[in-house]
N, C-alpha and C. Protein backbone atom coordinates (compact mmCIF):
# COMPACT_ATOMS: atom_id res chain seq x y z
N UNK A 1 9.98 -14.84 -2.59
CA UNK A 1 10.02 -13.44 -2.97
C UNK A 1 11.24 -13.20 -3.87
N UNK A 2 10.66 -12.60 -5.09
CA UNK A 2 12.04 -12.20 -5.98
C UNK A 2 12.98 -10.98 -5.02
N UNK A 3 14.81 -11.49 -5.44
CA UNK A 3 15.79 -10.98 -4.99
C UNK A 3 15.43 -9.23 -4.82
N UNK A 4 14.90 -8.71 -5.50
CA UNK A 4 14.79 -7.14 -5.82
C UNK A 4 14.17 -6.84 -4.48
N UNK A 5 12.95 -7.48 -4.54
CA UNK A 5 12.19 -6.79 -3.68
C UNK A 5 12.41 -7.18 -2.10
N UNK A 6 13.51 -8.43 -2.11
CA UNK A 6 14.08 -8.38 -0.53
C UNK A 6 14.95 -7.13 -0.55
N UNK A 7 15.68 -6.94 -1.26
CA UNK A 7 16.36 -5.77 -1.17
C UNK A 7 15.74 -4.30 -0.61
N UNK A 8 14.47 -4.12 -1.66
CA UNK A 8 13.70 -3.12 -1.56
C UNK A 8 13.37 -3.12 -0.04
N UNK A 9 12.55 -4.30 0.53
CA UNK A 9 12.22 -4.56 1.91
C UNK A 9 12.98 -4.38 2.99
N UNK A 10 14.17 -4.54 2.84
CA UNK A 10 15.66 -4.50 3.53
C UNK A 10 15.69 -3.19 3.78
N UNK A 11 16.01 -2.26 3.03
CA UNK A 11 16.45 -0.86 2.90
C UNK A 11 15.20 0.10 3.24
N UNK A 12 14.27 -0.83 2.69
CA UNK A 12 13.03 0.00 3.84
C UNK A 12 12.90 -0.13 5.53
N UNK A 13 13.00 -0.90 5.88
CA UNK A 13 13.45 -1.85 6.92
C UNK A 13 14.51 -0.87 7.87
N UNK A 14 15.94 -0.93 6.89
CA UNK A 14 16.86 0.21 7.17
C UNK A 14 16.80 1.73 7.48
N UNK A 15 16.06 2.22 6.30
CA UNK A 15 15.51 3.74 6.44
C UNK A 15 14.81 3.65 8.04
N UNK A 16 13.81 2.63 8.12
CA UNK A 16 13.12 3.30 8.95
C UNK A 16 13.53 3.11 10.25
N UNK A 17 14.41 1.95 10.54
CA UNK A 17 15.37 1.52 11.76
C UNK A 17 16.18 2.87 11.79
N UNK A 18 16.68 3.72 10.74
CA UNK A 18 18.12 4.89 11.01
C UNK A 18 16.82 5.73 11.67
N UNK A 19 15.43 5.46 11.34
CA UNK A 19 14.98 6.83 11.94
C UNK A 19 14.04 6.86 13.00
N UNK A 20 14.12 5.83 13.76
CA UNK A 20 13.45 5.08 14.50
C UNK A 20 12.02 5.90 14.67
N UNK A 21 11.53 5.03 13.26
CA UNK A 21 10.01 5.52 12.67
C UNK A 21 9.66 3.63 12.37
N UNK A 22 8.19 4.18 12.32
CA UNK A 22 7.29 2.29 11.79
C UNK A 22 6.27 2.58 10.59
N UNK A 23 6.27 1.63 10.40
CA UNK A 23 5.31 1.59 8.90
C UNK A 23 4.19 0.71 9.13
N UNK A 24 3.06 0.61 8.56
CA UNK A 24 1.71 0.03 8.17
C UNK A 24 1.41 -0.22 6.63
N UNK A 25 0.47 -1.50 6.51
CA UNK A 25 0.34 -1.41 4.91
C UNK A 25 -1.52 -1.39 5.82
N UNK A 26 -1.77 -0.99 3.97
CA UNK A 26 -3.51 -1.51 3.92
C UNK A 26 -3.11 -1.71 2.13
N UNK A 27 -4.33 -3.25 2.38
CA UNK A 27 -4.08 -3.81 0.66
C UNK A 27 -5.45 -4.32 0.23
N UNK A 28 -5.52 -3.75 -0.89
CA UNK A 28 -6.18 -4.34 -1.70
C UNK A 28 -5.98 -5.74 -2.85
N UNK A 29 -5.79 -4.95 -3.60
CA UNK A 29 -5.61 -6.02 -4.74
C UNK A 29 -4.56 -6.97 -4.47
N UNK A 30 -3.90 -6.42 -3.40
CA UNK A 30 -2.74 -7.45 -3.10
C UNK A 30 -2.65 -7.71 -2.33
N UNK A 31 -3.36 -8.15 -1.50
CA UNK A 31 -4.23 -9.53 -0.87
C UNK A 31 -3.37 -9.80 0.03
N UNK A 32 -1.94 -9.13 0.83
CA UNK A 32 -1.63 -9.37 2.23
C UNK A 32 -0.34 -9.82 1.36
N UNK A 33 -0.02 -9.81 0.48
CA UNK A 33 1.36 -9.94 -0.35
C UNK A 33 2.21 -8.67 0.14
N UNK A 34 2.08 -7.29 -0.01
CA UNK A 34 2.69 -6.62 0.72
C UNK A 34 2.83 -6.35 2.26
N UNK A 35 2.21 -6.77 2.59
CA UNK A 35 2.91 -7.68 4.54
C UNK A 35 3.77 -8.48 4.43
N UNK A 36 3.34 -9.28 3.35
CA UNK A 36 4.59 -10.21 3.52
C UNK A 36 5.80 -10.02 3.29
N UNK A 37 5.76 -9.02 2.31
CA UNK A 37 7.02 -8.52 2.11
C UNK A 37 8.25 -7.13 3.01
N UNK A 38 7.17 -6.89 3.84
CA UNK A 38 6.96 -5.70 4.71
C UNK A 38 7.73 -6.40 6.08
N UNK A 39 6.88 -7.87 6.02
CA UNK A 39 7.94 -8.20 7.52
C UNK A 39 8.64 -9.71 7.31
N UNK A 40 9.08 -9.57 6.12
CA UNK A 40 9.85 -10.87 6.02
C UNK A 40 11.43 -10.48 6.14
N UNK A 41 11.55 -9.48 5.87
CA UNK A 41 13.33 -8.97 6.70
C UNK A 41 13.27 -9.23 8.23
N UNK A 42 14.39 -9.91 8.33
CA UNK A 42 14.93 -10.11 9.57
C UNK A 42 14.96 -8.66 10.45
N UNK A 43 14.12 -8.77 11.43
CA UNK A 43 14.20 -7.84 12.31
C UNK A 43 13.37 -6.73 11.95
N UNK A 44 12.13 -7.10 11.19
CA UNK A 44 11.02 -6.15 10.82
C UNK A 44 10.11 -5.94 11.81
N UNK A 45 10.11 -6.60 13.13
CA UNK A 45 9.10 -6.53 14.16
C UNK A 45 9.43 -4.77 14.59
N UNK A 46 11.03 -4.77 14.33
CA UNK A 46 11.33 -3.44 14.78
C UNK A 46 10.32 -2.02 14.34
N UNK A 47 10.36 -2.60 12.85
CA UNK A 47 9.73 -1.76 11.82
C UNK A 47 8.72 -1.27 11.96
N UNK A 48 7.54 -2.74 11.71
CA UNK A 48 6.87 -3.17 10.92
C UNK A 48 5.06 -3.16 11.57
N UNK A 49 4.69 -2.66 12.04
CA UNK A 49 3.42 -2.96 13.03
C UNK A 49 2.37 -3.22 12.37
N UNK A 50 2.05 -3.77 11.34
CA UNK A 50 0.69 -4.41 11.22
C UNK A 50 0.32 -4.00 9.53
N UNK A 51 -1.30 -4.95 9.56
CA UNK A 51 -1.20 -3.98 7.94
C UNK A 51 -3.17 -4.57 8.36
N UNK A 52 -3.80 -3.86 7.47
CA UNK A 52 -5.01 -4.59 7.18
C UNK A 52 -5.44 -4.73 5.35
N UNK A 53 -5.44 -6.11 5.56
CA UNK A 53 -6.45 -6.55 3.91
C UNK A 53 -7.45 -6.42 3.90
N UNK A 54 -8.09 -5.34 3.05
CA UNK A 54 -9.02 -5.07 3.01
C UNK A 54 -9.49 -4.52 1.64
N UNK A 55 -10.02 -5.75 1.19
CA UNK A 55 -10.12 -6.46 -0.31
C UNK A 55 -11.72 -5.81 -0.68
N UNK A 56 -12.91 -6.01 0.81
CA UNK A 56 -13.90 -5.85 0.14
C UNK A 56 -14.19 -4.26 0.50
N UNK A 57 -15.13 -3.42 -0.26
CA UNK A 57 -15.16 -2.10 -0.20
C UNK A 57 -15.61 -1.87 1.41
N UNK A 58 -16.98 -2.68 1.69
CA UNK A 58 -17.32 -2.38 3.12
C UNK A 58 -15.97 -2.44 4.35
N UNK A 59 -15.18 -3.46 4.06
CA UNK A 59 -13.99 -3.43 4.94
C UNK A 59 -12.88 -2.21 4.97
N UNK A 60 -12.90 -1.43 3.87
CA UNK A 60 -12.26 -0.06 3.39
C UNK A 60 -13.30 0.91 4.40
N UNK A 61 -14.57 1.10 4.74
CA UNK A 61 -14.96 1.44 5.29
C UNK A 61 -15.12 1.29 6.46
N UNK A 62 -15.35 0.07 6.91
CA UNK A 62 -15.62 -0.39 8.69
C UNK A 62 -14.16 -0.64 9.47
N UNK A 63 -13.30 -0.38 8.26
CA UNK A 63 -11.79 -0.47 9.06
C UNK A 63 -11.07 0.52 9.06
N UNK A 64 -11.16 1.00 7.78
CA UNK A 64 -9.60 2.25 7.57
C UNK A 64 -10.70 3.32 7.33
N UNK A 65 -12.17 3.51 7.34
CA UNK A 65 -12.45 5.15 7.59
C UNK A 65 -12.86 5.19 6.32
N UNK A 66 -12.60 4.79 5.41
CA UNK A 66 -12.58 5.32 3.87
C UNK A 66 -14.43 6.08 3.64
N UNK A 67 -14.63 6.66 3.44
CA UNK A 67 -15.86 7.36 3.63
C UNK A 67 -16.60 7.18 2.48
N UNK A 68 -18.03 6.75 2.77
CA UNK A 68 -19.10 6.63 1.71
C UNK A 68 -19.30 7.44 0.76
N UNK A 69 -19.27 9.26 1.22
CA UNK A 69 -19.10 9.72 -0.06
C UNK A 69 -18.09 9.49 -0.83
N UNK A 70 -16.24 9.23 -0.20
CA UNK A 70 -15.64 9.10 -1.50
C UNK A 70 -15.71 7.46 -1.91
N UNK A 71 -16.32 6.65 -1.70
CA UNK A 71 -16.45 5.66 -2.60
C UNK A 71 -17.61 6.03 -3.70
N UNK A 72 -18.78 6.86 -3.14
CA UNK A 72 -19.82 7.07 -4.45
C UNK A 72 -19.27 7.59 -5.28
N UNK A 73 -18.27 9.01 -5.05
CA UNK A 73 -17.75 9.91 -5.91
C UNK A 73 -16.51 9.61 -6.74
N UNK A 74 -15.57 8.80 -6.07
CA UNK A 74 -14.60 8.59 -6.65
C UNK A 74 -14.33 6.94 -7.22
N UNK A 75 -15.26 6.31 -6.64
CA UNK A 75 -15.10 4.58 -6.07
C UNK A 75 -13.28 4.34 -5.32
N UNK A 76 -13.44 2.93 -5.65
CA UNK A 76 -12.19 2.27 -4.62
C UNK A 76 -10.87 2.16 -5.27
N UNK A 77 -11.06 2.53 -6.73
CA UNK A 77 -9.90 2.12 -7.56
C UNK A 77 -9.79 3.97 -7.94
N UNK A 78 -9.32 4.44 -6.68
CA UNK A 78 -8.46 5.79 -7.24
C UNK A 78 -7.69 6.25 -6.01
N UNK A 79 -6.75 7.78 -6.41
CA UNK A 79 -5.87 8.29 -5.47
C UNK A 79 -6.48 8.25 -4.62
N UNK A 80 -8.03 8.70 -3.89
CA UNK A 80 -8.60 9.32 -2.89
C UNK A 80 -8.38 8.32 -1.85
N UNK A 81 -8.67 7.23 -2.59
CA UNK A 81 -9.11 5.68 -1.70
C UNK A 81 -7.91 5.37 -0.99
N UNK A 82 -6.87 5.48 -2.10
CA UNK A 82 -5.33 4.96 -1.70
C UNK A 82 -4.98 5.68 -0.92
N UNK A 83 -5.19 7.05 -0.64
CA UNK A 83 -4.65 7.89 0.51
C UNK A 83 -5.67 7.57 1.69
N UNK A 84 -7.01 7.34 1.31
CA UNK A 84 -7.72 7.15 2.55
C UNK A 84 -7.08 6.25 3.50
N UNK A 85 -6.86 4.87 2.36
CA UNK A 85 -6.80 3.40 2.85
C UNK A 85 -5.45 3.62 3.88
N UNK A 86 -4.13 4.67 3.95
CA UNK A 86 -3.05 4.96 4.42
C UNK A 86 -3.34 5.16 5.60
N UNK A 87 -4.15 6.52 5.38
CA UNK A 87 -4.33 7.77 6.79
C UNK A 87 -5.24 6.38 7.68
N UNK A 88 -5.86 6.02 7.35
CA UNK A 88 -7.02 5.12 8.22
C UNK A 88 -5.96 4.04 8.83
N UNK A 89 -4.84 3.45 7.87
CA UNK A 89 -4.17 2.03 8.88
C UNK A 89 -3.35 2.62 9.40
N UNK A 90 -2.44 4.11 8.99
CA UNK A 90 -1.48 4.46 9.91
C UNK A 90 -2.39 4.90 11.28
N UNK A 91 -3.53 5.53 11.64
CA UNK A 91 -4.10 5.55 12.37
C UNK A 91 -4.51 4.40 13.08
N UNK A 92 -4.97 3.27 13.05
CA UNK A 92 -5.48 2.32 13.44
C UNK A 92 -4.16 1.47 14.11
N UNK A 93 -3.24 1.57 13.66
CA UNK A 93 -2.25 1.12 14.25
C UNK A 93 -1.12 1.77 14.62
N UNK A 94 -1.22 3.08 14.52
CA UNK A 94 -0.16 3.91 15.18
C UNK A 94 1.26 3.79 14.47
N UNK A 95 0.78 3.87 13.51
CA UNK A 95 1.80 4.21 12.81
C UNK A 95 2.88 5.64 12.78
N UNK A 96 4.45 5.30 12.50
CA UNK A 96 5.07 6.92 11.42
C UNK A 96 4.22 6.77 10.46
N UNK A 97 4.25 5.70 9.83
CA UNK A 97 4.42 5.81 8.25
C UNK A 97 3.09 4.64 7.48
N UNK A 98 2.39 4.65 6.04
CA UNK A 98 1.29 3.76 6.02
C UNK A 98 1.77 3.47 4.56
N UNK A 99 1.53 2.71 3.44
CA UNK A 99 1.76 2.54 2.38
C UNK A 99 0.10 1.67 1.96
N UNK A 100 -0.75 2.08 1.58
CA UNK A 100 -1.69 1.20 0.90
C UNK A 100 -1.34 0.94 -0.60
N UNK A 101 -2.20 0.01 -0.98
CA UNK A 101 -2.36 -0.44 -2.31
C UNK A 101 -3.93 -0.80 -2.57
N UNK A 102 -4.68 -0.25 -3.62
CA UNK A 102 -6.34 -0.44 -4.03
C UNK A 102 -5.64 -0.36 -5.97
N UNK A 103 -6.71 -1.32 -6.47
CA UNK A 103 -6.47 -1.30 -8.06
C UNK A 103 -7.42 -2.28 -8.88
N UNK A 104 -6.87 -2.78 -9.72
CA UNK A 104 -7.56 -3.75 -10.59
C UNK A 104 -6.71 -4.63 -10.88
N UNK A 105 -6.77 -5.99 -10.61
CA UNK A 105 -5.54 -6.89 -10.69
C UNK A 105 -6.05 -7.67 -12.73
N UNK A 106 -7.45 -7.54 -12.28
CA UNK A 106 -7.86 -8.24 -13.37
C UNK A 106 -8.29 -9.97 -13.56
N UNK A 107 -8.92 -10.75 -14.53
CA UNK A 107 -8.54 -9.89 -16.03
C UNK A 107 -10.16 -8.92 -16.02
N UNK A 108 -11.09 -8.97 -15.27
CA UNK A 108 -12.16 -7.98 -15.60
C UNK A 108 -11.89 -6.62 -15.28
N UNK A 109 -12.58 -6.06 -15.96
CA UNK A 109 -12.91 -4.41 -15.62
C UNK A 109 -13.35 -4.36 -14.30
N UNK A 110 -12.89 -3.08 -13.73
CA UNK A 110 -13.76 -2.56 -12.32
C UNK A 110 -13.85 -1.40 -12.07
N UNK A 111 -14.77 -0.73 -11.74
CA UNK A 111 -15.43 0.67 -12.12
C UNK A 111 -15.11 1.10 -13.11
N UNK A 112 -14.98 0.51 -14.47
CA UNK A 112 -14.75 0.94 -15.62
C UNK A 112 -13.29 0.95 -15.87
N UNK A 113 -12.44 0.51 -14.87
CA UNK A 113 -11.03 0.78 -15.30
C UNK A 113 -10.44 -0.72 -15.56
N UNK A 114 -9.57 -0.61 -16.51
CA UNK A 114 -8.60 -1.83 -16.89
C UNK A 114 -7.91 -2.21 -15.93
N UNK A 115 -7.54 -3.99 -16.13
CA UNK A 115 -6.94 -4.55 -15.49
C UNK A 115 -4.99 -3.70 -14.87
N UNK A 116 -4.63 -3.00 -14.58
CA UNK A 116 -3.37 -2.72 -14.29
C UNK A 116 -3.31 -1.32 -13.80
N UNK A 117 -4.62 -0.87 -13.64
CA UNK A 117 -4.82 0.40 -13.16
C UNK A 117 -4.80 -0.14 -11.39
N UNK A 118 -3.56 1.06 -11.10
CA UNK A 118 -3.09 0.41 -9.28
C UNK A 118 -2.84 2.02 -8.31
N UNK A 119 -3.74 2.08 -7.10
CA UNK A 119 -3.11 3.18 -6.72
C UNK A 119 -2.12 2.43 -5.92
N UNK A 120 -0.93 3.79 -5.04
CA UNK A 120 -0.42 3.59 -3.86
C UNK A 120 -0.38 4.53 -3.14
N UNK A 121 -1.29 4.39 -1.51
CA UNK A 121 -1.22 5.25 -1.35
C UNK A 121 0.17 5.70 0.00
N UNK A 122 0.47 6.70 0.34
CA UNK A 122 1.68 6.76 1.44
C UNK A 122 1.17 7.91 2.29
N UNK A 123 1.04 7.50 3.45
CA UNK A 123 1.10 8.75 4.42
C UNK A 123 1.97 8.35 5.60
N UNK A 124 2.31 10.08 5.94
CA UNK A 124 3.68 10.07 6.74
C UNK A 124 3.72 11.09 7.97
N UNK A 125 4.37 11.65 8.41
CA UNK A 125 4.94 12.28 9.31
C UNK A 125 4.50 13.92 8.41
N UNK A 126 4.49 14.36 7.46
CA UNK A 126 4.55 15.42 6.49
C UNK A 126 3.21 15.41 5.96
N UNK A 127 2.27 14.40 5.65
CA UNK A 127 1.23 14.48 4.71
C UNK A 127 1.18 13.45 4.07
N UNK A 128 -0.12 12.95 3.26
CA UNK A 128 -0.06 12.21 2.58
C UNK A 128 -0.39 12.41 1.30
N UNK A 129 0.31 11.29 -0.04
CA UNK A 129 0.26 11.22 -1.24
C UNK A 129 -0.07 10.10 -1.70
N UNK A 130 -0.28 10.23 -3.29
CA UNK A 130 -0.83 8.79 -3.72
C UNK A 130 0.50 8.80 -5.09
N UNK A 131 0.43 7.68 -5.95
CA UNK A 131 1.02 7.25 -7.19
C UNK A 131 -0.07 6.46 -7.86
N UNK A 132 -0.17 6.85 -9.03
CA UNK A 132 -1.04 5.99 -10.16
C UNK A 132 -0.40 5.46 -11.11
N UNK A 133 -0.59 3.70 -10.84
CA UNK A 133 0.36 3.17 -11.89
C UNK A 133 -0.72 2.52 -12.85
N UNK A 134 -0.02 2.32 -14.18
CA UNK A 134 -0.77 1.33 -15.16
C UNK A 134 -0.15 0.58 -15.60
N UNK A 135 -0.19 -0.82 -15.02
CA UNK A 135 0.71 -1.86 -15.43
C UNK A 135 0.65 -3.02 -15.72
N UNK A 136 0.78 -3.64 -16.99
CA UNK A 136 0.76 -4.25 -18.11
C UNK A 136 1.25 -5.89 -17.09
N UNK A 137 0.49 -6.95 -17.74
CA UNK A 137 0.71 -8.21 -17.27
C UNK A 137 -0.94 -8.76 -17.02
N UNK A 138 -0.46 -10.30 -16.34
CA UNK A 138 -1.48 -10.90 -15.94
C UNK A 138 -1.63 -10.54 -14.54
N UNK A 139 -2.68 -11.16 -13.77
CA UNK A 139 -2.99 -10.68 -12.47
C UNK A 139 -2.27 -10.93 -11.45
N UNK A 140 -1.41 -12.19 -11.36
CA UNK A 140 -0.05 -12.65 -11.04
C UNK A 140 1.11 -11.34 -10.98
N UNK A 141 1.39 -11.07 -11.99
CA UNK A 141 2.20 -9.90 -12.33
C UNK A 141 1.91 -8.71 -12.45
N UNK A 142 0.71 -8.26 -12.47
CA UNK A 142 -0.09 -6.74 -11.90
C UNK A 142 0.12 -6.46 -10.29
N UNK A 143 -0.46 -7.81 -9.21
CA UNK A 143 -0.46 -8.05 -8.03
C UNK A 143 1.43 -7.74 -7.59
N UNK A 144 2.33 -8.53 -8.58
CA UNK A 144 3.65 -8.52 -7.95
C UNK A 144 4.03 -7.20 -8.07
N UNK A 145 4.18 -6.73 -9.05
CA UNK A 145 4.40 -5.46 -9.40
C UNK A 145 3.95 -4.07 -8.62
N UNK A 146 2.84 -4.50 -8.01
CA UNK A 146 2.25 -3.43 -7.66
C UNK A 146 2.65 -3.17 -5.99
N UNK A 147 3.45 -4.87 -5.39
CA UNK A 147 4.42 -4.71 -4.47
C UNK A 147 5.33 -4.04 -4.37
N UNK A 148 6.30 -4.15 -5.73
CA UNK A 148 7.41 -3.66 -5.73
C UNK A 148 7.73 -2.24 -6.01
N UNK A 149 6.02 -1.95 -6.89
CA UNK A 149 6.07 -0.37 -6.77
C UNK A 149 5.73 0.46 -5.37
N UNK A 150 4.83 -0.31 -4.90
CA UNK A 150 4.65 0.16 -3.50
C UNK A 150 5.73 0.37 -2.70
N UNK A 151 6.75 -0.61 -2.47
CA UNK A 151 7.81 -0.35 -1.30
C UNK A 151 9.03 0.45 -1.87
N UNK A 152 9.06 0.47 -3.22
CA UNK A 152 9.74 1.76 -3.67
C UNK A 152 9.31 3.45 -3.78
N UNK A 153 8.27 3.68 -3.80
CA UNK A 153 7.37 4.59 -3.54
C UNK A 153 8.42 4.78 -2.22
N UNK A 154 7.73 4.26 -0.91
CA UNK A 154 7.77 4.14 0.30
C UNK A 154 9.18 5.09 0.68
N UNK A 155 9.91 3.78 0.09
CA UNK A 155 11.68 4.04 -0.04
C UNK A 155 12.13 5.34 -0.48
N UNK A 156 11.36 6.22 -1.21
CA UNK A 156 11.52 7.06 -1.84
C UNK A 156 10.97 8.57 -1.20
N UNK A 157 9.77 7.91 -0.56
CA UNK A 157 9.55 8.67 0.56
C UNK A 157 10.20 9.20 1.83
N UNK A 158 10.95 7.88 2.18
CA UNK A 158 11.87 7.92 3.48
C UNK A 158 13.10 8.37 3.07
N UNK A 159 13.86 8.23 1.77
CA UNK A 159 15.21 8.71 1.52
C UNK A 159 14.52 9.92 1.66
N UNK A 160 13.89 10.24 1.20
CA UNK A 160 13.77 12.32 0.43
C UNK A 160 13.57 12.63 1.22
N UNK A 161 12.93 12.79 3.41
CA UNK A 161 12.79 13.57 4.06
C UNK A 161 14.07 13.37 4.78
């Protein structure tokens, strides 16, 4: 794992240890890469309770809730999904806090959107939100990136309440 994003992981890690709150991922495009990064700080068991990959659409559904109409209406590569994919793993595992990731790693199109189109979604203690990124690279570096935007999101979430 690049230096940044132990950091990032660390201080998430931290936030949520000062507030003795826990986090969940659900991932898509990034395929259990943000778990890994989620509980590779020392002393993330504290944190850290679980995440689900859930790569194929039916698994967005039979796991985290994500609902048939909003996959017809919206499909899997948008805000709706990314907030679904949150509320459903912070639920499922009892979560404070959930951070998903759904997108297009690439290099093909999917539901019509380009390779670097990434939600994230975050739900919390307050409500939940999404971020829409578009980010430039190969699928290697769409996938990393879309880590490091995720647990800064997160981070950003937990400083500001």
């Amino acid at each position: 794992m690049h230096p940044v994003e132990e950091t990032l992981a660390a201080q998430v890690h931290a936030a949520l240890l000062a507030r003795g709150e826990t986090v969940a991922s659900a991932e898509s495009l990034t395929g259990g890469a943000l778990g890994d990064r989620l509980s590779s700080t020392p002393g993330a068991s504290a944190t850290y309770r679980g995440g689900v990959v859930s790569y194929a659409t039916d698994v967005k559904q039979a796991l985290l809730g994500v609902s048939d109409e909003l996959v017809a209406t919206y499909g899997v590569v948008s805000a709706q999904c990314a907030r679904q994919m949150a509320e459903g793993v912070r639920a499922l595992v009892g979560a404070d806090w959930a951070v998903s990731t759904t997108g297009v790693a690439g290099p093909q199109l999917q539901e019509g959107k380009p390779a670097g189109t990434v939600h994230v979604g975050l739900a919390g203690p307050r409500g939940t939100t999404s971020v829409e990124l578009h980010l430039a690279g190969d699928r290697r570096e769409i996938r990393t990136r879309s880590c490091h935007e995720a647990l800064a999101a997160l981070l950003g979430s937990l400083t500001a309440q």
